[in-house]
N, C-alpha and C. Protein backbone atom coordinates (compact mmCIF):
# COMPACT_ATOMS: atom_id res chain seq x y z
N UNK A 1 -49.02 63.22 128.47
CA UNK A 1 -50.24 62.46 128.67
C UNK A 1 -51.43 63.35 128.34
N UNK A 2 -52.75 62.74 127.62
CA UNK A 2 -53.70 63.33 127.20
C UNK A 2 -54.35 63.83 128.45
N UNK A 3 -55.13 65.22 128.91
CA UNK A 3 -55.77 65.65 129.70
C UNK A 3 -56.87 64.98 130.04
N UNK A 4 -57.86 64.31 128.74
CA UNK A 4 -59.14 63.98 128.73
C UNK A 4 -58.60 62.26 129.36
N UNK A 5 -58.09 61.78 129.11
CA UNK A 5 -58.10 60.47 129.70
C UNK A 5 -57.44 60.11 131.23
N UNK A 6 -56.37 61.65 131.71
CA UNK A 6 -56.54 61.82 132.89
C UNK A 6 -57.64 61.77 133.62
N UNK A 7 -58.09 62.67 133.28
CA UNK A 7 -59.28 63.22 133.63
C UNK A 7 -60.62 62.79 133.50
N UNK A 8 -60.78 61.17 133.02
CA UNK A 8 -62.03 60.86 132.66
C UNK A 8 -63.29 61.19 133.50
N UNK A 9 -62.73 60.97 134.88
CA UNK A 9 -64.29 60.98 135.33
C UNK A 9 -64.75 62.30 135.59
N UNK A 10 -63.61 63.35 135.57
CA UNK A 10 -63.62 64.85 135.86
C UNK A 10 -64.76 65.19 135.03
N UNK A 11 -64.50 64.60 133.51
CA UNK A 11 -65.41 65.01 132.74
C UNK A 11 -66.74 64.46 132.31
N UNK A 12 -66.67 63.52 133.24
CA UNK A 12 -68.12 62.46 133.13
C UNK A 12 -69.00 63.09 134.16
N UNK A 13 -68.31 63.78 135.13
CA UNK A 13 -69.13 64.36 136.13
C UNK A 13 -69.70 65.40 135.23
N UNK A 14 -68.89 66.60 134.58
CA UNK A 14 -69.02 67.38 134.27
C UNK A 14 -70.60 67.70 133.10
N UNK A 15 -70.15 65.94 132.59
CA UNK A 15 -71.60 65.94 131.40
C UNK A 15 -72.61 65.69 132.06
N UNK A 16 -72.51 64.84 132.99
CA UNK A 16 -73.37 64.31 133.33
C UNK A 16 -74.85 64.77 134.36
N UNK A 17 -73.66 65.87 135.46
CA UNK A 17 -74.18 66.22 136.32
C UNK A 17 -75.57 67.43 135.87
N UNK A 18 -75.07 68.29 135.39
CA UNK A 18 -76.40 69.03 134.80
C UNK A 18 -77.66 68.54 134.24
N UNK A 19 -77.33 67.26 133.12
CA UNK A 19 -78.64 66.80 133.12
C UNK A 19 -79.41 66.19 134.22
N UNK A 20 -78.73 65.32 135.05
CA UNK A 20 -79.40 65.28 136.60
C UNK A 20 -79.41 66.18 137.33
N UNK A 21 -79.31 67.20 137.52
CA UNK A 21 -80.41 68.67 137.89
C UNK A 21 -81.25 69.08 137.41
N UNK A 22 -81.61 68.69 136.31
CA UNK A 22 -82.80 69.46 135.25
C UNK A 22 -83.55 68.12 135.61
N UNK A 23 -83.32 66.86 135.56
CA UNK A 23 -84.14 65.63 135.88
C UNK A 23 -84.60 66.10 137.47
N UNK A 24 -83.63 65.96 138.35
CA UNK A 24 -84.27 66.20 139.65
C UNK A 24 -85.33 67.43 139.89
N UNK A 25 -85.01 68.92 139.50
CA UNK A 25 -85.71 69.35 139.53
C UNK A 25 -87.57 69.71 138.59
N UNK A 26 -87.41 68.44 137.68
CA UNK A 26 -88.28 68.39 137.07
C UNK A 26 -89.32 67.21 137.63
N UNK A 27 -88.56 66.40 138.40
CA UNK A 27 -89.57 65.21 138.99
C UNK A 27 -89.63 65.34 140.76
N UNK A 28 -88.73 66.03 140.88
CA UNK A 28 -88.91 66.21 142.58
C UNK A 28 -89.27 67.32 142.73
N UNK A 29 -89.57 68.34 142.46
CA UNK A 29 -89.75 69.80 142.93
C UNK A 29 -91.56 69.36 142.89
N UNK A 30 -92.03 70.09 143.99
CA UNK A 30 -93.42 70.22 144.27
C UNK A 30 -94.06 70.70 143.88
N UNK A 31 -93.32 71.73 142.73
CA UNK A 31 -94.56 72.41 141.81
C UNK A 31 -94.58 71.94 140.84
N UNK A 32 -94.09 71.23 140.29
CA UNK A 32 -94.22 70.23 139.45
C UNK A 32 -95.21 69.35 139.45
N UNK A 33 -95.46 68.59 140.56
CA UNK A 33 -96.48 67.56 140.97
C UNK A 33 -97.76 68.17 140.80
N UNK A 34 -97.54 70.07 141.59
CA UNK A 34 -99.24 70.51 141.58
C UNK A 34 -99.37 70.95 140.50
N UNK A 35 -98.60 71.67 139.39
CA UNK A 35 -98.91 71.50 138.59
C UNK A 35 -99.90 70.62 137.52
N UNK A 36 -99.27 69.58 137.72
CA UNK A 36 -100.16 67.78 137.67
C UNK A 36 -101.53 67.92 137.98
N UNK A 37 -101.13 68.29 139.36
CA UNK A 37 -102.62 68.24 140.12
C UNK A 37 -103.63 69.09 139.66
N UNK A 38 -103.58 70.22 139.15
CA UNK A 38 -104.00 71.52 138.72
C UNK A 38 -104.61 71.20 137.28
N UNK A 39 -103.42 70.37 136.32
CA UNK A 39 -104.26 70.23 135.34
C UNK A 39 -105.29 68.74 135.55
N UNK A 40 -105.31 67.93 136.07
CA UNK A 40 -106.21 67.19 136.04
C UNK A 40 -107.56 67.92 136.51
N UNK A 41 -107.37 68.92 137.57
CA UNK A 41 -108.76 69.29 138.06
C UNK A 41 -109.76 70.04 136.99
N UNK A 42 -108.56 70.54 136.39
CA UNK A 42 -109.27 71.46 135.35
C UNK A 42 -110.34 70.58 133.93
N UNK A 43 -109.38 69.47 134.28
CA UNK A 43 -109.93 68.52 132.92
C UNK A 43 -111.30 68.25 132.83
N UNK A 44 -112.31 67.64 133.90
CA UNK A 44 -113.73 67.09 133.73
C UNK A 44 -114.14 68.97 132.96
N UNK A 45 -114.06 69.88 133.52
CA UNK A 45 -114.88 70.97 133.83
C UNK A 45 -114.76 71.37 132.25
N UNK A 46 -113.63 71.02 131.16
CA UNK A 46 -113.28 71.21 130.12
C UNK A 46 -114.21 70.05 129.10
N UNK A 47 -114.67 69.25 129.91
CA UNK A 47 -115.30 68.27 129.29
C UNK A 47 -117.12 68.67 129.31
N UNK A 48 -117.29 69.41 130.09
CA UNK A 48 -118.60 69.90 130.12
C UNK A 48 -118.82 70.95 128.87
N UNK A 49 -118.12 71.71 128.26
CA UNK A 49 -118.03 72.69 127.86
C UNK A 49 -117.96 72.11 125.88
N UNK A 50 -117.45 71.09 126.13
CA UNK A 50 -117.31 70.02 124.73
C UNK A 50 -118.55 69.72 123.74
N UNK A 51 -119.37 70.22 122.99
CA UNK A 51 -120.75 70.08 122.46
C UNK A 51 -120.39 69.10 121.07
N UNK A 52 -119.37 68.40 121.20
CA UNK A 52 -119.27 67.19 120.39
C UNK A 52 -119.51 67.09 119.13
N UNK A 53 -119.21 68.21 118.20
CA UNK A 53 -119.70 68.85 116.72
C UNK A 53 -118.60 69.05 116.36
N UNK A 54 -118.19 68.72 115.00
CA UNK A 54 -117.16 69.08 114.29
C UNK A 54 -117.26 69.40 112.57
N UNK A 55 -116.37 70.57 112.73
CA UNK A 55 -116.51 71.41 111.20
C UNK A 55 -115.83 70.55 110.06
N UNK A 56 -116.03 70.59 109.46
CA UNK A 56 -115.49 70.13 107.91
C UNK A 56 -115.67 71.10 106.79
N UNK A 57 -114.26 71.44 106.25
CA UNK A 57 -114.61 72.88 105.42
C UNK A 57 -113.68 71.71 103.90
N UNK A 58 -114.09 72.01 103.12
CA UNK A 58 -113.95 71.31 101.35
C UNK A 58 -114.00 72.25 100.85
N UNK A 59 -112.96 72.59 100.16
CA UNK A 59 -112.70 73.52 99.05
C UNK A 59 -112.33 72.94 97.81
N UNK A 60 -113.47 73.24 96.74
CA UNK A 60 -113.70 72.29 95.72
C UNK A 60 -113.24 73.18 94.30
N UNK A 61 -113.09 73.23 93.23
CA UNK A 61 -112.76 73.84 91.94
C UNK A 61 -112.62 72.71 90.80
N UNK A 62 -113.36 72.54 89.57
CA UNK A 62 -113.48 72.07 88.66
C UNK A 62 -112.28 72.17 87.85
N UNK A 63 -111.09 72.08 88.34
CA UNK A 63 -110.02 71.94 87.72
C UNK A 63 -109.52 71.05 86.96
N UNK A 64 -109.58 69.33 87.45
CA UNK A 64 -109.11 68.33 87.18
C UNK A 64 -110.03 67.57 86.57
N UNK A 65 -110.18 66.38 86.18
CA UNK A 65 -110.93 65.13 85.45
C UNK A 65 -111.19 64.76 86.79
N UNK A 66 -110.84 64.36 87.90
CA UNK A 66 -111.13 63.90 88.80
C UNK A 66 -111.56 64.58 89.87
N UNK A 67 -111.40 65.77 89.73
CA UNK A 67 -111.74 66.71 91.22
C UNK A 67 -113.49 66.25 91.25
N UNK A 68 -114.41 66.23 90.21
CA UNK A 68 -115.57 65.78 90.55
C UNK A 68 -115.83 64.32 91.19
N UNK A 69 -115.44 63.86 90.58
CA UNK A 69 -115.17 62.09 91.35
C UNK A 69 -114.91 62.17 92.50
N UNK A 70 -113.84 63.12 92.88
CA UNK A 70 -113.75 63.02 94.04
C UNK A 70 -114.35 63.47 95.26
N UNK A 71 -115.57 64.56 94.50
CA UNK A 71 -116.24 65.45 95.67
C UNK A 71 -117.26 64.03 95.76
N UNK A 72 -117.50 63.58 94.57
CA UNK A 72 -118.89 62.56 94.62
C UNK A 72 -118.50 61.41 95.83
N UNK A 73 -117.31 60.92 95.58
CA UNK A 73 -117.15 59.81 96.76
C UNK A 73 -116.54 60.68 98.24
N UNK A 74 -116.57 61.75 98.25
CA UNK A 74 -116.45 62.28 99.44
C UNK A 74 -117.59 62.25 100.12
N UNK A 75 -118.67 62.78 99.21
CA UNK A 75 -119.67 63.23 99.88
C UNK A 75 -121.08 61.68 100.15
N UNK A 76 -120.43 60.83 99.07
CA UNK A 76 -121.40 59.30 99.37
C UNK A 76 -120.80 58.70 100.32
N UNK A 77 -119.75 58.71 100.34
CA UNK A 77 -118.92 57.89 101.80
C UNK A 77 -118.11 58.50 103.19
N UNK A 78 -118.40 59.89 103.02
CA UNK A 78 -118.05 60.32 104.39
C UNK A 78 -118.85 61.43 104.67
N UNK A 79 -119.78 61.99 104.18
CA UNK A 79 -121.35 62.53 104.55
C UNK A 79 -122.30 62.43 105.00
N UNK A 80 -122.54 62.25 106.23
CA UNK A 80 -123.78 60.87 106.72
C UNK A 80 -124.61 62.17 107.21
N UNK A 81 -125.74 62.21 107.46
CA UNK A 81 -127.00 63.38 108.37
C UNK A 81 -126.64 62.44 109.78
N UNK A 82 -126.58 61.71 109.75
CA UNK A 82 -126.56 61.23 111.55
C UNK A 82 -125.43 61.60 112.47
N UNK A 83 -124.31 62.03 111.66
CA UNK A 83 -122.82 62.23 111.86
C UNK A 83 -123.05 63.32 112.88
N UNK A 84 -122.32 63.86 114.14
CA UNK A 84 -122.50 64.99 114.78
C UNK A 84 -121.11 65.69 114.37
N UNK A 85 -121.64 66.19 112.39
CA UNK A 85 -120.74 67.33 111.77
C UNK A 85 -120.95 68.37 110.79
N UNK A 86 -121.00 69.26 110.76
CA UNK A 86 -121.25 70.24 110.00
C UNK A 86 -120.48 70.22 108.50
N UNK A 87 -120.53 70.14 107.16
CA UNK A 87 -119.86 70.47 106.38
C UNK A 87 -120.24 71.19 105.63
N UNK A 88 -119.14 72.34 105.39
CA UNK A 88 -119.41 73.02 104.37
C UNK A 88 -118.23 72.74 102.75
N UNK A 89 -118.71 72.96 101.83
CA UNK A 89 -118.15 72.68 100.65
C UNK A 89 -118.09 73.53 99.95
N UNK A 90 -116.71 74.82 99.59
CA UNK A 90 -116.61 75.98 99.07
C UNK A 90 -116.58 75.92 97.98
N UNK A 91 -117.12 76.44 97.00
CA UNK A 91 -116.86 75.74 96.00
C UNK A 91 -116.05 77.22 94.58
N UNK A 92 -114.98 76.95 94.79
CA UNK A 92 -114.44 77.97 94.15
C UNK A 92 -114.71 78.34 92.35
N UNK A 93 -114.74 79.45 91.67
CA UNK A 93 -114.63 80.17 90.57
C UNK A 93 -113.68 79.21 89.62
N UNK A 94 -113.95 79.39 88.02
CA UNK A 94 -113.00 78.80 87.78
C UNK A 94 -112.99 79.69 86.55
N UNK A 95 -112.37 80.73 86.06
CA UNK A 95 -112.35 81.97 85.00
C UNK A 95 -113.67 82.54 85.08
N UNK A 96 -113.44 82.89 86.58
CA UNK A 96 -114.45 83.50 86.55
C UNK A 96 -116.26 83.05 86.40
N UNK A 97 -116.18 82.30 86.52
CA UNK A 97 -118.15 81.56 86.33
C UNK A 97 -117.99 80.68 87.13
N UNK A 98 -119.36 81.29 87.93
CA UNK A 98 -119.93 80.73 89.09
C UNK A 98 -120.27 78.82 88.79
N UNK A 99 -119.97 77.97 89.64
CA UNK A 99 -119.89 76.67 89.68
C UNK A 99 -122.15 76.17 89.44
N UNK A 100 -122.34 75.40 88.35
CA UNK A 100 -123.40 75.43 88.66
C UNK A 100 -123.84 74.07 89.43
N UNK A 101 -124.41 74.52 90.64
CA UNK A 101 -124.65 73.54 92.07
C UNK A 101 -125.89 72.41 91.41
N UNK A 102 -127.03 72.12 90.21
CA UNK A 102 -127.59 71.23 89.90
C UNK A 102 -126.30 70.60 89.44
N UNK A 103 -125.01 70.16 88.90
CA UNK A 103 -124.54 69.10 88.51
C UNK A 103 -123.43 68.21 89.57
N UNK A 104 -124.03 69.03 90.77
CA UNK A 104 -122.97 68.38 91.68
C UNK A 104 -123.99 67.55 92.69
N UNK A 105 -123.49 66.66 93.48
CA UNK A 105 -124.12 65.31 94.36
C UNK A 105 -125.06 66.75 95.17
N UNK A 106 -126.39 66.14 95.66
CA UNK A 106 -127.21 66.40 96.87
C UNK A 106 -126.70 66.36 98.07
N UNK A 107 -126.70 67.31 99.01
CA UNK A 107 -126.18 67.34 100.14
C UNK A 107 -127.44 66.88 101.51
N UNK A 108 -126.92 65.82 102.26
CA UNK A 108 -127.70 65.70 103.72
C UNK A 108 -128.20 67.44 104.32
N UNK A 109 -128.45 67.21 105.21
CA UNK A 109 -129.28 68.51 105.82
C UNK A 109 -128.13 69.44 106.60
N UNK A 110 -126.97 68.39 106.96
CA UNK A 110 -126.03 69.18 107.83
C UNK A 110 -124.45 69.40 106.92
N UNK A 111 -124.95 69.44 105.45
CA UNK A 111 -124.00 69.95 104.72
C UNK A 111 -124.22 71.29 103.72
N UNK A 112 -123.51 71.95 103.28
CA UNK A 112 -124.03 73.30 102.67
C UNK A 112 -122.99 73.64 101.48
N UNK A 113 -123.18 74.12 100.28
CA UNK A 113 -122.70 74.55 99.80
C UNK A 113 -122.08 76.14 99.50
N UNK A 114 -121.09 76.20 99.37
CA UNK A 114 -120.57 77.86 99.19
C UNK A 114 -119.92 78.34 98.15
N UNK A 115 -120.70 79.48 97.59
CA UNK A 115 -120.28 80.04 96.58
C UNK A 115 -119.67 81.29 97.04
């Protein structure tokens, strides 16, 4: 007679039981809970500290037929001055000669170009 079908529940305990210790001690143990508790307190105080500004870095190179097209509708449709975001737009070398910045779109006040 096969061992394992003797033995079924021998071995149902066997699988079973460890993952319900790692469950119990993950939802019943008390430091667990304060844990919980600990990070919620911390949360508002993390929210004070939040100045609601976000970077945008574009790294641009005259490589393609389209890489210009694409800085142009980047910068007409997701460039706004009212936006609370900083962008900068790197604008990389291409054999060597510097990118010249009159043939590329005008930038809002809170965007910048980089050479």
């Amino acid at each position: 007679m096969d061992l394992s079908r003797r033995y079924r529940s021998t071995y149902l305990v066997l699988l079973i039981f460890p993952y319900l210790c790692i469950m119990y001690s993950y939802f019943f143990k008390s430091s667990s809970i304060n844990n919980l508790t600990q990070t919620k307190q911390l949360s508002p105080s993390l929210k004070t500290t939040y100045t609601g500004r976000v970077l945008v870095i574009y790294v641009w190179a005259n490589t393609d037929v389209q890489s210009l097209g694409n800085l142009q509708f980047f910068i007409r449709y997701g460039v706004h001055p009212s936006q609370p975001a900083d962008y900068y737009f790197i604008l990389q070398q291409v054999n060597k000669k510097p990118v010249n910045e009159s043939g590329l779109p005008k930038l809002p006040s809170n965007a910048h170009y980089i050479q």
